[in-house]
PDB file of N, CA and C in Angstrom:
ATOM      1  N   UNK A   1     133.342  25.189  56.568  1.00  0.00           N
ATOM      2  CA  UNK A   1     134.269  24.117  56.837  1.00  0.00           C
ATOM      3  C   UNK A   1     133.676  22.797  56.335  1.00  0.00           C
ATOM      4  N   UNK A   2     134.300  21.983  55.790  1.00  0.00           N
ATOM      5  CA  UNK A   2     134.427  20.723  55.109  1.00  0.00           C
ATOM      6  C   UNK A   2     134.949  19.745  56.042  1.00  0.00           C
ATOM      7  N   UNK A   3     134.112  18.625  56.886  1.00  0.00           N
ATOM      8  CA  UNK A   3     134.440  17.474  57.419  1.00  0.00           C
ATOM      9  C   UNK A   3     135.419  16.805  56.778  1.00  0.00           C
ATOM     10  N   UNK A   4     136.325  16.148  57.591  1.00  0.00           N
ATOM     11  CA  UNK A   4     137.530  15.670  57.143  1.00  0.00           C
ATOM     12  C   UNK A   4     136.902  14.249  57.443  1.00  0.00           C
ATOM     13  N   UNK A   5     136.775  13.010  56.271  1.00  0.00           N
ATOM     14  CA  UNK A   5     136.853  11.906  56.523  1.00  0.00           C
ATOM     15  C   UNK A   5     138.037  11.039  57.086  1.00  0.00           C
ATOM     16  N   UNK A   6     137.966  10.717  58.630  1.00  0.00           N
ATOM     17  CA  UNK A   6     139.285   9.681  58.568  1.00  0.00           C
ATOM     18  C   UNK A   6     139.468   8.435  58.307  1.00  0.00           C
ATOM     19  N   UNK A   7     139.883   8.223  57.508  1.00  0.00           N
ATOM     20  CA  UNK A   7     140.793   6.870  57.409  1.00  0.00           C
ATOM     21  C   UNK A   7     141.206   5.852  58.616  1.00  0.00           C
ATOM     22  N   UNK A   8     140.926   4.708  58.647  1.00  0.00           N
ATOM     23  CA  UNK A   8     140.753   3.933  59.053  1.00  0.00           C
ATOM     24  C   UNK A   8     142.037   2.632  58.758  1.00  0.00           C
ATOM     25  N   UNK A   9     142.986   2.256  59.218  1.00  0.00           N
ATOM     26  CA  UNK A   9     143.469   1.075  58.686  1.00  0.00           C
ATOM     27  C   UNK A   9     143.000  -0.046  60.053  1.00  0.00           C
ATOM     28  N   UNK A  10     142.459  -0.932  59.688  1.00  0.00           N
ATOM     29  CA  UNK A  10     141.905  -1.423  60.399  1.00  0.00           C
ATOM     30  C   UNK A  10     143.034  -2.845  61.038  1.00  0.00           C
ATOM     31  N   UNK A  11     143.321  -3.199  62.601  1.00  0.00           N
ATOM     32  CA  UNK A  11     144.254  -3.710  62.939  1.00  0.00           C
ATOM     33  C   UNK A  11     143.719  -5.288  63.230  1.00  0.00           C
ATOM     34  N   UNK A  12     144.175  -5.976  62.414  1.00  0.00           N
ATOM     35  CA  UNK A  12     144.090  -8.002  62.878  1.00  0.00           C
ATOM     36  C   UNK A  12     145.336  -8.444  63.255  1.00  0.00           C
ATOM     37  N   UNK A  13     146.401  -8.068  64.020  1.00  0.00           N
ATOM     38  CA  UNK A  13     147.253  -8.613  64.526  1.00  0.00           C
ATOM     39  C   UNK A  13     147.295  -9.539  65.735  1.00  0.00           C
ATOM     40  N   UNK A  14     145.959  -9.424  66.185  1.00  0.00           N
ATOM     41  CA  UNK A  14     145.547 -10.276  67.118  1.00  0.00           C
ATOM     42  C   UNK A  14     144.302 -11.149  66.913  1.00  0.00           C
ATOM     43  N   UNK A  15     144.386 -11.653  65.565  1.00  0.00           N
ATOM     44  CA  UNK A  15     143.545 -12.553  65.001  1.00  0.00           C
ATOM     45  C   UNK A  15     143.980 -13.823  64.227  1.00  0.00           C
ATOM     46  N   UNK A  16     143.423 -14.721  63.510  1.00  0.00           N
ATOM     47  CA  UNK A  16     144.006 -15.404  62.460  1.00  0.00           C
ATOM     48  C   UNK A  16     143.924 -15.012  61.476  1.00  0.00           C
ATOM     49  N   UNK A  17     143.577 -13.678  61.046  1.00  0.00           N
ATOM     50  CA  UNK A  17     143.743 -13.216  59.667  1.00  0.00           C
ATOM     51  C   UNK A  17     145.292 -12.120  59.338  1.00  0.00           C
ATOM     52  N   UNK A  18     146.288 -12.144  59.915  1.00  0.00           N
ATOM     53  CA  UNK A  18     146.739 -11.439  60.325  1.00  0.00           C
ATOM     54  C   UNK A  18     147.670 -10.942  58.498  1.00  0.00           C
ATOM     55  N   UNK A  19     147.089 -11.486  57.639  1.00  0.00           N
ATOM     56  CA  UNK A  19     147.738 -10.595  56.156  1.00  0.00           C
ATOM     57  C   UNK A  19     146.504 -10.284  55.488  1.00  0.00           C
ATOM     58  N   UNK A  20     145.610  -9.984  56.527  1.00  0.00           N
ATOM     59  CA  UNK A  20     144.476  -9.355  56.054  1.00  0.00           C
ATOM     60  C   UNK A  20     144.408  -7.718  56.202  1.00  0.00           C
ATOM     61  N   UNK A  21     144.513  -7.030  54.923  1.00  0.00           N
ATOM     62  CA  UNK A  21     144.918  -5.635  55.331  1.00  0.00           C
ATOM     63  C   UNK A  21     142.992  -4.410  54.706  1.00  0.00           C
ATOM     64  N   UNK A  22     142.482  -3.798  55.538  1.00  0.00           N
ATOM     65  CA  UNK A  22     140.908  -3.676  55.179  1.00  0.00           C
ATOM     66  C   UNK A  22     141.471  -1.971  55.921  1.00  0.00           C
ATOM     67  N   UNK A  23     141.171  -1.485  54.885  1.00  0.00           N
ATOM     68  CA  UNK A  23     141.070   0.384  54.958  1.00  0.00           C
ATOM     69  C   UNK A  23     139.345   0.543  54.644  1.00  0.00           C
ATOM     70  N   UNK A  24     139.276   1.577  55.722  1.00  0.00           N
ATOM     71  CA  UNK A  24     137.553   2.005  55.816  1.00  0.00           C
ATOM     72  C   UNK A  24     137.836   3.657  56.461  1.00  0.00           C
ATOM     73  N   UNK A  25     136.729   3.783  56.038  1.00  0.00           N
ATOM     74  CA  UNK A  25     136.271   5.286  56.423  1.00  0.00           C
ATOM     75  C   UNK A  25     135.645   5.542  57.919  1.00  0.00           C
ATOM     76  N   UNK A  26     135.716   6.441  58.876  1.00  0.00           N
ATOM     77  CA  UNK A  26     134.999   6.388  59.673  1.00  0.00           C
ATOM     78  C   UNK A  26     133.509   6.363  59.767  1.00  0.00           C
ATOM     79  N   UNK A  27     132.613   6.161  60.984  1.00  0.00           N
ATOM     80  CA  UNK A  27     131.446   6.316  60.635  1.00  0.00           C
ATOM     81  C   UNK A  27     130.993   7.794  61.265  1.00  0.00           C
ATOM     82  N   UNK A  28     129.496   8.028  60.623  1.00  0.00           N
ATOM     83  CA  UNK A  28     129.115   9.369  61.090  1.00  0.00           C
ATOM     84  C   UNK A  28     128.571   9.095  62.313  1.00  0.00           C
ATOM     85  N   UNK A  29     128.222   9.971  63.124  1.00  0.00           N
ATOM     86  CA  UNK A  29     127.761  10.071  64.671  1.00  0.00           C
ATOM     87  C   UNK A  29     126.709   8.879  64.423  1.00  0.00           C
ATOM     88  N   UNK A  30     125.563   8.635  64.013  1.00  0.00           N
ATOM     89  CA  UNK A  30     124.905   8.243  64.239  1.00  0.00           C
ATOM     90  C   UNK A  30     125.263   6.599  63.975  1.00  0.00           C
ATOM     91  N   UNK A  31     125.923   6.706  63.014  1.00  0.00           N
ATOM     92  CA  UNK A  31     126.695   5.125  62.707  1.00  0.00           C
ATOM     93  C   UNK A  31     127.401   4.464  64.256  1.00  0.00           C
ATOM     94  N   UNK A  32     128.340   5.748  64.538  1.00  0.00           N
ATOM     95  CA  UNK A  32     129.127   5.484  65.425  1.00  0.00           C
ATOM     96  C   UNK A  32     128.034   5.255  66.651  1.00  0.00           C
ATOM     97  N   UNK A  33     126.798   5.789  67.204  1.00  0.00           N
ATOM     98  CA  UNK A  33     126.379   5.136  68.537  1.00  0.00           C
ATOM     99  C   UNK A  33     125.604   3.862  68.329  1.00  0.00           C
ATOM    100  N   UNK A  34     125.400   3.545  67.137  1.00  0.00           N
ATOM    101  CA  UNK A  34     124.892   2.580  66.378  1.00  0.00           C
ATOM    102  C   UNK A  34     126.205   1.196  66.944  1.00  0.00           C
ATOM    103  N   UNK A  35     127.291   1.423  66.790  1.00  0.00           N
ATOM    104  CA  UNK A  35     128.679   0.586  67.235  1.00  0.00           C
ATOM    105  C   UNK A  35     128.984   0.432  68.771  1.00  0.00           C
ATOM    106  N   UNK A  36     128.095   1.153  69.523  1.00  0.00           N
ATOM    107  CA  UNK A  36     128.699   0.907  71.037  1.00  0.00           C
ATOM    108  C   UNK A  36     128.086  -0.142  71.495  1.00  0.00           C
ATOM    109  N   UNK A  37     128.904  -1.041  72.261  1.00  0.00           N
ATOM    110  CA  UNK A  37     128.412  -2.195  73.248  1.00  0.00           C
ATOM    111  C   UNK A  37     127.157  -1.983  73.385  1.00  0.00           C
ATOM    112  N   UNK A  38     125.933  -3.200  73.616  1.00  0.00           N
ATOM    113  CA  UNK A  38     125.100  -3.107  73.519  1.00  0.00           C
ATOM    114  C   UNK A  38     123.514  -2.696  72.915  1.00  0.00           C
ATOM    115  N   UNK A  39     124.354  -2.124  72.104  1.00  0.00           N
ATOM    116  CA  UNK A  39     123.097  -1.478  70.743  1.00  0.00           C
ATOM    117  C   UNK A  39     122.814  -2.241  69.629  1.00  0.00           C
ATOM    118  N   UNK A  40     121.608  -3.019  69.546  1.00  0.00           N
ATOM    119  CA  UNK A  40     121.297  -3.988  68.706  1.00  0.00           C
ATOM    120  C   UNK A  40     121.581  -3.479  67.187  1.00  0.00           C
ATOM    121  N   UNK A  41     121.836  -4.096  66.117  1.00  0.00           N
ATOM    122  CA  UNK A  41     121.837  -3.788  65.076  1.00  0.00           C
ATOM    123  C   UNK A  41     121.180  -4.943  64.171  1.00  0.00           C
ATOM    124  N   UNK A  42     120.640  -5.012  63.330  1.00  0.00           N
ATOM    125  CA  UNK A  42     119.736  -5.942  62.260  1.00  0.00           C
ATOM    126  C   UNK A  42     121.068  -6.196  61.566  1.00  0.00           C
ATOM    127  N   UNK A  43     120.565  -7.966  60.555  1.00  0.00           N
ATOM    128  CA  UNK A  43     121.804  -8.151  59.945  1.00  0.00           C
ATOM    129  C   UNK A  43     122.452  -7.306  58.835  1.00  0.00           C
ATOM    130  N   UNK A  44     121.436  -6.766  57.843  1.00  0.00           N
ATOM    131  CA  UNK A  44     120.799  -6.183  56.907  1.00  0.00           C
ATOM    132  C   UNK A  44     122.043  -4.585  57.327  1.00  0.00           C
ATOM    133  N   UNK A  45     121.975  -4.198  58.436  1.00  0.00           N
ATOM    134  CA  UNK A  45     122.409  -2.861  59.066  1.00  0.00           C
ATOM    135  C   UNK A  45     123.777  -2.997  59.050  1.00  0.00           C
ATOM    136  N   UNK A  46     124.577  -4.265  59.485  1.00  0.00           N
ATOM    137  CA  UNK A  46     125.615  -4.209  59.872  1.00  0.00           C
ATOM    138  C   UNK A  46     126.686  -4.806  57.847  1.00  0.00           C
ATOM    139  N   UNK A  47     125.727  -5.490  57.185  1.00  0.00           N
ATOM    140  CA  UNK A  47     126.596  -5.262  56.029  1.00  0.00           C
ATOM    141  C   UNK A  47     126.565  -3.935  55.514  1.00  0.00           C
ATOM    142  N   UNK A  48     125.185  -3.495  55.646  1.00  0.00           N
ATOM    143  CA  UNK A  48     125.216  -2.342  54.759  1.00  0.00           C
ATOM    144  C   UNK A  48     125.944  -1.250  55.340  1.00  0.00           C
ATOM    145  N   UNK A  49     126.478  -1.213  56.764  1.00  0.00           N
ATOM    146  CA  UNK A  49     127.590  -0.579  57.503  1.00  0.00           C
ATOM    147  C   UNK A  49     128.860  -0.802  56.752  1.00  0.00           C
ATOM    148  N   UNK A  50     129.161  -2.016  56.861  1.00  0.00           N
ATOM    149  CA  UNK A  50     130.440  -2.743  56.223  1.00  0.00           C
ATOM    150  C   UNK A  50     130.741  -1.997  54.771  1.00  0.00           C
ATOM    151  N   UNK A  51     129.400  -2.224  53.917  1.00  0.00           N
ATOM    152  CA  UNK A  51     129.894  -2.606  53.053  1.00  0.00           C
ATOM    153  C   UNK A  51     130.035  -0.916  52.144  1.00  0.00           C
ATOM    154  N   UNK A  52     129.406   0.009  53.158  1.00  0.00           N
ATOM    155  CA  UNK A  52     129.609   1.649  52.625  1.00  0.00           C
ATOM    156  C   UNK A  52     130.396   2.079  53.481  1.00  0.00           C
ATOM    157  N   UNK A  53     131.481   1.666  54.405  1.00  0.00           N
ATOM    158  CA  UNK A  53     132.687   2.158  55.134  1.00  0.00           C
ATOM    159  C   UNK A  53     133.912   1.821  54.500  1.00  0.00           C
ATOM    160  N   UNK A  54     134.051  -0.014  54.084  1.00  0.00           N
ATOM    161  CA  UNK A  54     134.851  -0.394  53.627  1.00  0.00           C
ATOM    162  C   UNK A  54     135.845   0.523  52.760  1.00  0.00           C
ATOM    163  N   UNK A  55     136.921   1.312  52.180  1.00  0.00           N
ATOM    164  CA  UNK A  55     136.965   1.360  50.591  1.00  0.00           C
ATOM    165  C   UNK A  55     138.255   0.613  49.941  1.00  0.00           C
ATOM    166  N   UNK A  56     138.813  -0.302  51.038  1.00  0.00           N
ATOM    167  CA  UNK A  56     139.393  -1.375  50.248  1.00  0.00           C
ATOM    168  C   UNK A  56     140.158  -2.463  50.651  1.00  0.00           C
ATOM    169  N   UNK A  57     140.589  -3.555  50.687  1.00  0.00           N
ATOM    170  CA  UNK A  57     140.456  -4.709  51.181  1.00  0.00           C
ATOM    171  C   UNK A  57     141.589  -5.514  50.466  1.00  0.00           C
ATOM    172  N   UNK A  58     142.096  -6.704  50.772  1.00  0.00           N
ATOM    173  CA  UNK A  58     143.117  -8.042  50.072  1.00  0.00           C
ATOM    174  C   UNK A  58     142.591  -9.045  50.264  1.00  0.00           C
ATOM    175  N   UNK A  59     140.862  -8.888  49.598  1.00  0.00           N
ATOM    176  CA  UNK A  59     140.724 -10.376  49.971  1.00  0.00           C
ATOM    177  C   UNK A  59     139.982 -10.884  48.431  1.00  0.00           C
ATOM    178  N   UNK A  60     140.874 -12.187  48.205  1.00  0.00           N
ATOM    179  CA  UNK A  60     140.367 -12.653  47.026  1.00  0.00           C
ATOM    180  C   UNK A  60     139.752 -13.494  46.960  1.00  0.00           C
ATOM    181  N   UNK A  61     139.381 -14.155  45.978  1.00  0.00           N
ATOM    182  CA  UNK A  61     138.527 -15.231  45.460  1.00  0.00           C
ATOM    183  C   UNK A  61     139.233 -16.594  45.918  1.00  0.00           C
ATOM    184  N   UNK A  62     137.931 -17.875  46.182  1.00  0.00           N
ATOM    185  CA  UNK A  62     138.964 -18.521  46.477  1.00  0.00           C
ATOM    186  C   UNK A  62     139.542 -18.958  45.073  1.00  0.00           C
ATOM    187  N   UNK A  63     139.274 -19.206  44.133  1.00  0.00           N
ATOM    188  CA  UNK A  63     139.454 -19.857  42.524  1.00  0.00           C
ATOM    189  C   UNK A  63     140.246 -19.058  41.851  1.00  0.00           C
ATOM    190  N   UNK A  64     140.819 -17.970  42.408  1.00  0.00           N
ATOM    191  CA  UNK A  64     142.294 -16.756  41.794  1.00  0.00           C
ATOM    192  C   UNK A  64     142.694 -16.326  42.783  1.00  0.00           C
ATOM    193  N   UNK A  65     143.729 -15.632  41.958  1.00  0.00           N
ATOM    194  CA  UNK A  65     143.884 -14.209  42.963  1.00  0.00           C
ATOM    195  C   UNK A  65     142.731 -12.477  42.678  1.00  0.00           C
ATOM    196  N   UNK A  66     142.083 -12.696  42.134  1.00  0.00           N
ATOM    197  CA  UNK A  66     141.296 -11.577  41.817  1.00  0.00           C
ATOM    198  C   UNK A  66     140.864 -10.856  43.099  1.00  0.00           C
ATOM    199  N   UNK A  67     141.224  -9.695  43.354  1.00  0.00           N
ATOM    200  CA  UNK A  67     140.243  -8.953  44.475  1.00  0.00           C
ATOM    201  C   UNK A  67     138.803  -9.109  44.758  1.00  0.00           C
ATOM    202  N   UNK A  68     138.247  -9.584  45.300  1.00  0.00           N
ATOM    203  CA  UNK A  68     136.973  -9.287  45.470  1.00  0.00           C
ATOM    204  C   UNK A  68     136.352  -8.194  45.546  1.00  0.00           C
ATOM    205  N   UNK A  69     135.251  -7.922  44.534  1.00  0.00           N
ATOM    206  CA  UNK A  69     134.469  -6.264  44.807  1.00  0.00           C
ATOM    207  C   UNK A  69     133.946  -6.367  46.685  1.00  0.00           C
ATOM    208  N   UNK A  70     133.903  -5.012  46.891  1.00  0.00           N
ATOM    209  CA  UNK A  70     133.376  -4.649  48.348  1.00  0.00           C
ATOM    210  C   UNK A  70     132.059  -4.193  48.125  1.00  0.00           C
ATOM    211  N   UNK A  71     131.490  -5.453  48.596  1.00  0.00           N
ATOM    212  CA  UNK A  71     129.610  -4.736  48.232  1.00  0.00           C
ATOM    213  C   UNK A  71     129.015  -6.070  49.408  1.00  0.00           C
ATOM    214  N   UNK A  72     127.733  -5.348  49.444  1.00  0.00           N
ATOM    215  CA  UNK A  72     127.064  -6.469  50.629  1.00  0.00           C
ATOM    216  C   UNK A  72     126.653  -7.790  50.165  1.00  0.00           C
ATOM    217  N   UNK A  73     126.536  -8.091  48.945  1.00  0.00           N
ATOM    218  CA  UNK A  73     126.830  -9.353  48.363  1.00  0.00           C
ATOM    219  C   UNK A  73     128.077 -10.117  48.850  1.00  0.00           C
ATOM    220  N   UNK A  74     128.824  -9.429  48.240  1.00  0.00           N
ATOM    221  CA  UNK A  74     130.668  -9.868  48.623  1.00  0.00           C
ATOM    222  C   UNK A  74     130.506 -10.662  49.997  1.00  0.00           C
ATOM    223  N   UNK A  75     130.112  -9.477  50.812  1.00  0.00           N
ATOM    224  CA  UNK A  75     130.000  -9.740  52.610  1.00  0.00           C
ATOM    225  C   UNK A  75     129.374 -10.926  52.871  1.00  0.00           C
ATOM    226  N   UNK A  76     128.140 -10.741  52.619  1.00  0.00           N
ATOM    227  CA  UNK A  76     127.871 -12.068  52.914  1.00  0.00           C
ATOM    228  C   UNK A  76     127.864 -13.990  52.658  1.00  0.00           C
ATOM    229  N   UNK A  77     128.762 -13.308  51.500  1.00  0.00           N
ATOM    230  CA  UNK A  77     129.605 -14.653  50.804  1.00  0.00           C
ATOM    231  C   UNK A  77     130.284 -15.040  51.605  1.00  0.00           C
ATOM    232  N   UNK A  78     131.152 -14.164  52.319  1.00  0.00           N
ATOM    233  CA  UNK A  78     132.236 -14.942  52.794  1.00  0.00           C
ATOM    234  C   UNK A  78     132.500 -15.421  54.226  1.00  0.00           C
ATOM    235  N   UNK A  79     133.530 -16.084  54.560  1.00  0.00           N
ATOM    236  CA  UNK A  79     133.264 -17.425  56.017  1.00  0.00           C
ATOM    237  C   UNK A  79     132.892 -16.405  57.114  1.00  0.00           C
ATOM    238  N   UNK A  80     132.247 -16.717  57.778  1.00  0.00           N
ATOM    239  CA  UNK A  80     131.706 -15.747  59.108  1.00  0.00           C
ATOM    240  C   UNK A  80     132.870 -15.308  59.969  1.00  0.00           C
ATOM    241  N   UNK A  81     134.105 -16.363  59.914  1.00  0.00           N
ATOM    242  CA  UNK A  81     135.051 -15.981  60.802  1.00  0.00           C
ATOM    243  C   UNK A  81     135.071 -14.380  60.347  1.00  0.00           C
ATOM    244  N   UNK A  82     135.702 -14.263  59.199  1.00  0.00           N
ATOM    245  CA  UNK A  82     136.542 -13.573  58.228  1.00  0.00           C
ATOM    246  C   UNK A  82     135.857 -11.700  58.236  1.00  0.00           C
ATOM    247  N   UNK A  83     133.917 -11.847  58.517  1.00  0.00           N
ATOM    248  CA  UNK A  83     133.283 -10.803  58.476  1.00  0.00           C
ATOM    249  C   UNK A  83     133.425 -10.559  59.838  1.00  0.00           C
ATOM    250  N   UNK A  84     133.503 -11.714  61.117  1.00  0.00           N
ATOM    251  CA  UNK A  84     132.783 -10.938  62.652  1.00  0.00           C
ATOM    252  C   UNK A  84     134.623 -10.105  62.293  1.00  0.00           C
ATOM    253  N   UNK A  85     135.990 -10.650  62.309  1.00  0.00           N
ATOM    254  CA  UNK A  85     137.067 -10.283  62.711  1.00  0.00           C
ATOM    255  C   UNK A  85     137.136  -8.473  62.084  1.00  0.00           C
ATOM    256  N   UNK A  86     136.291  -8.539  60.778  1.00  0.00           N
ATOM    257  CA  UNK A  86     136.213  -6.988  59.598  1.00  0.00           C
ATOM    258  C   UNK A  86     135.157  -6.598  61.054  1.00  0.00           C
ATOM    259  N   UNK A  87     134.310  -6.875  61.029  1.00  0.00           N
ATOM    260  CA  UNK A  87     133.566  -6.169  62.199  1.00  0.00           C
ATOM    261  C   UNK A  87     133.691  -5.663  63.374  1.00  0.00           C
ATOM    262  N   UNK A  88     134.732  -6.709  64.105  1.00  0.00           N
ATOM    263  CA  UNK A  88     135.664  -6.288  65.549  1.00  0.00           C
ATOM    264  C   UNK A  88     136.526  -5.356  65.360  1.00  0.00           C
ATOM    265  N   UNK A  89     137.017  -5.577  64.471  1.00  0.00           N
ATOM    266  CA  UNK A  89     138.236  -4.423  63.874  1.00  0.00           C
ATOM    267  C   UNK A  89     138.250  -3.247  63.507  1.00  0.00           C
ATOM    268  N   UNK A  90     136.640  -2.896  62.478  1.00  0.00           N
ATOM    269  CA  UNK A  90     136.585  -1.700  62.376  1.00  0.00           C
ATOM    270  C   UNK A  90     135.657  -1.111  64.050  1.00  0.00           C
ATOM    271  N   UNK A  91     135.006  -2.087  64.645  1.00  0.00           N
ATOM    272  CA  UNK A  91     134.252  -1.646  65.946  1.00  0.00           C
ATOM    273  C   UNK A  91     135.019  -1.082  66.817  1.00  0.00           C
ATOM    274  N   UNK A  92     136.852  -1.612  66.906  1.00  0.00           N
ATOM    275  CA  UNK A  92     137.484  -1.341  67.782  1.00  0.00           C
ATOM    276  C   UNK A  92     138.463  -0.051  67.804  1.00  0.00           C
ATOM    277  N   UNK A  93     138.117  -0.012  65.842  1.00  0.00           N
ATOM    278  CA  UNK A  93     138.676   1.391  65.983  1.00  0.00           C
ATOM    279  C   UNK A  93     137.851   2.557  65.627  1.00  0.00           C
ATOM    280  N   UNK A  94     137.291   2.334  65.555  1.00  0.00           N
ATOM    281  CA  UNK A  94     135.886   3.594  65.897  1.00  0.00           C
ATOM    282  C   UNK A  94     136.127   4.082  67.393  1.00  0.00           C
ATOM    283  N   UNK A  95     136.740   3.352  68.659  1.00  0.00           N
ATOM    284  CA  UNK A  95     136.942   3.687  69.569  1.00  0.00           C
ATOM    285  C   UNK A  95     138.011   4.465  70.519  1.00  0.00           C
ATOM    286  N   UNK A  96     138.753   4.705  69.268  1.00  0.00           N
ATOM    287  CA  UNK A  96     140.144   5.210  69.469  1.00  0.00           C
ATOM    288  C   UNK A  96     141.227   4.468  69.902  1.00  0.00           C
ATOM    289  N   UNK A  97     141.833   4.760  70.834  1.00  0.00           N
ATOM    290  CA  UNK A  97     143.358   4.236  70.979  1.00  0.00           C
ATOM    291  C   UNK A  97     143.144   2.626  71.965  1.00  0.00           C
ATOM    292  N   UNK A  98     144.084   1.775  71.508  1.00  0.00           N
ATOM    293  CA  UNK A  98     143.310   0.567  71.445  1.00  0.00           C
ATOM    294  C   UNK A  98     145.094   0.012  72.415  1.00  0.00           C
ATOM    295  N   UNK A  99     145.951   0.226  72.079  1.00  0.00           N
ATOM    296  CA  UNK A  99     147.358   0.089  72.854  1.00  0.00           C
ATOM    297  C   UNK A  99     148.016   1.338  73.653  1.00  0.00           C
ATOM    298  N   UNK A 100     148.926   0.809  74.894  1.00  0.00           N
ATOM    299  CA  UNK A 100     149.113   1.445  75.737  1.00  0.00           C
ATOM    300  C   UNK A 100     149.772   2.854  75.320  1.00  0.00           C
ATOM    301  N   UNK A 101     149.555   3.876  75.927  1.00  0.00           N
ATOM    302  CA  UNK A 101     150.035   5.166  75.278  1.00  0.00           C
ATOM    303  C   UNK A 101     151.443   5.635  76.122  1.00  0.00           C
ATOM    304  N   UNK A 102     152.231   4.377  76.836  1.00  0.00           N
ATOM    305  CA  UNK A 102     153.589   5.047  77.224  1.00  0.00           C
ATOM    306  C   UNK A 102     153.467   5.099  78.962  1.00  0.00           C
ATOM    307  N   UNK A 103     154.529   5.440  79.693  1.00  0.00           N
ATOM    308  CA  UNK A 103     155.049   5.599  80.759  1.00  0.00           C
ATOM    309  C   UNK A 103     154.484   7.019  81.377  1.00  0.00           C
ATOM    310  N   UNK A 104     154.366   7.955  80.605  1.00  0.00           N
ATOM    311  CA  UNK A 104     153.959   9.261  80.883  1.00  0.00           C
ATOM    312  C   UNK A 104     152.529   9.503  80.605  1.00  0.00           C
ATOM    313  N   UNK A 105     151.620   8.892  79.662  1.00  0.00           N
ATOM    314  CA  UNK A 105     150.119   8.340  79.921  1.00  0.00           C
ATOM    315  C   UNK A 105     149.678   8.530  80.904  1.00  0.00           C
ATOM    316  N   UNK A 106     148.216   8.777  80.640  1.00  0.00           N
ATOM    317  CA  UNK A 106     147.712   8.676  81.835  1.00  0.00           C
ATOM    318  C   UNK A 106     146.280   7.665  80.988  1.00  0.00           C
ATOM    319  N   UNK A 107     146.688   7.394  80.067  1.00  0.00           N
ATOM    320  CA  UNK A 107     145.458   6.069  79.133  1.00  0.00           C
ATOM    321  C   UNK A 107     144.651   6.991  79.147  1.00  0.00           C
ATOM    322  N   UNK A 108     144.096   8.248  78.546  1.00  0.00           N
ATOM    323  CA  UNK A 108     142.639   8.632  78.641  1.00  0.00           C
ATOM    324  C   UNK A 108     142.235   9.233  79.465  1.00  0.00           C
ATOM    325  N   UNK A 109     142.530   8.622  80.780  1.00  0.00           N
ATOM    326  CA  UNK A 109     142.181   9.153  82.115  1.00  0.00           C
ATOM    327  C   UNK A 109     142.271  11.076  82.294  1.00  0.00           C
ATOM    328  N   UNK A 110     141.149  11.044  82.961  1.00  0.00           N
ATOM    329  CA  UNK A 110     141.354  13.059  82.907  1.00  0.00           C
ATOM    330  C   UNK A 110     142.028  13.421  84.207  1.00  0.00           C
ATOM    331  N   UNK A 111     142.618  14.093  84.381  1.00  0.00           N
ATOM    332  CA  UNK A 111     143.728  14.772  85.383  1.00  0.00           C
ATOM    333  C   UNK A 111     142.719  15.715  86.109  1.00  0.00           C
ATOM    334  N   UNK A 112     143.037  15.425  87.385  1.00  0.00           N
ATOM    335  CA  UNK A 112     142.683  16.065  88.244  1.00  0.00           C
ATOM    336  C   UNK A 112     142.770  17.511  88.302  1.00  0.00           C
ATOM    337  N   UNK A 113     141.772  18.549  88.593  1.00  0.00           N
ATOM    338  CA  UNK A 113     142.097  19.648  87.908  1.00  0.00           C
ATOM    339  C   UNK A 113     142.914  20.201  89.194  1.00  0.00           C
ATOM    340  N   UNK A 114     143.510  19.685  90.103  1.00  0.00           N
ATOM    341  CA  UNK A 114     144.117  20.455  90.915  1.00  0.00           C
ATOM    342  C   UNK A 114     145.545  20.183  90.279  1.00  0.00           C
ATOM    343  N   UNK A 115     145.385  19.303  89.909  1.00  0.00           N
ATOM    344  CA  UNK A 115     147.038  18.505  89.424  1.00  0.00           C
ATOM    345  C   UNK A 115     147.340  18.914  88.322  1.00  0.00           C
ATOM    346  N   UNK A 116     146.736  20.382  87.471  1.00  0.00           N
ATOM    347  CA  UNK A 116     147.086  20.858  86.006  1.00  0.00           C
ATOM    348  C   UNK A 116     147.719  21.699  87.173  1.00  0.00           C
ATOM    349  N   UNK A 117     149.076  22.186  85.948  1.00  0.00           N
ATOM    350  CA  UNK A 117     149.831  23.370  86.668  1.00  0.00           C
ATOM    351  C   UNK A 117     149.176  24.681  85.644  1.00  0.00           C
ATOM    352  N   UNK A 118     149.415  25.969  86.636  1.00  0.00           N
ATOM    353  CA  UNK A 118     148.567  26.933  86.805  1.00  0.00           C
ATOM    354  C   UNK A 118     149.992  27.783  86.900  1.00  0.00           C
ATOM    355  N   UNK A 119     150.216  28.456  85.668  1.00  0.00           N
ATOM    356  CA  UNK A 119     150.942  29.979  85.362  1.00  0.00           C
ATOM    357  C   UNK A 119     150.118  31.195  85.550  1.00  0.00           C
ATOM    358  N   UNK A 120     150.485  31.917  86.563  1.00  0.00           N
ATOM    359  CA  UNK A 120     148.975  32.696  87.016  1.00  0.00           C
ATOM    360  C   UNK A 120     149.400  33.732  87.115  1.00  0.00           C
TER     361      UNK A 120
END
């Protein structure tokens, strides 16, 4: 069996970048505990995260419209707002479901195993 990379569209609708559209790859396990609250990361770690998850982006130059290449150069060119929001965004979806899942939800939460019904 062959790991399935997922795809990532990463969500700023609750930012000021909000026609900022950044597709990335997930990270591997070790990336991913590398991303949980509290786990220090070097600066060095978190472009070179960025900048081998990324695989594509709408963000241009300011002097055209030219795309900007996605490389850790790129990254650290640009305004800090612009990288923490790429950073929150892909951090937040590394975590899964991020809006409410409905009336019949239970958000995640695990069900009581008395409360599964039982065809016996």
């Amino acid at each position: 069996m062959k790991p399935v990379l997922r795809n990532l569209s990463l969500d700023f609708s609750d930012t000021d970048f909000t026609d900022l559209a950044v597709e990335a790859i997930a990270p591997n396990i070790r990336e991913w505990l590398q991303l949980q609250p509290g786990v220090p990361m070097t600066n060095d770690e978190v472009m070179e995260l960025m900048a081998s998850k990324i695989t594509s982006w709408n963000v241009e130059a300011q002097d055209s419209t030219k795309i900007l290449p996605i490389s850790v150069e790129t990254i650290e060119e640009l305004p800090y707002d612009l990288v923490l929001a790429i950073f929150a965004a892909y951090s937040e979806a590394t975590r899964g479901v991020k809006k409410e899942l409905g009336k019949d939800s239970m958000n995640g939460d695990r069900a009581m195993e008395e409360s599964l019904p039982m065809d016996v």
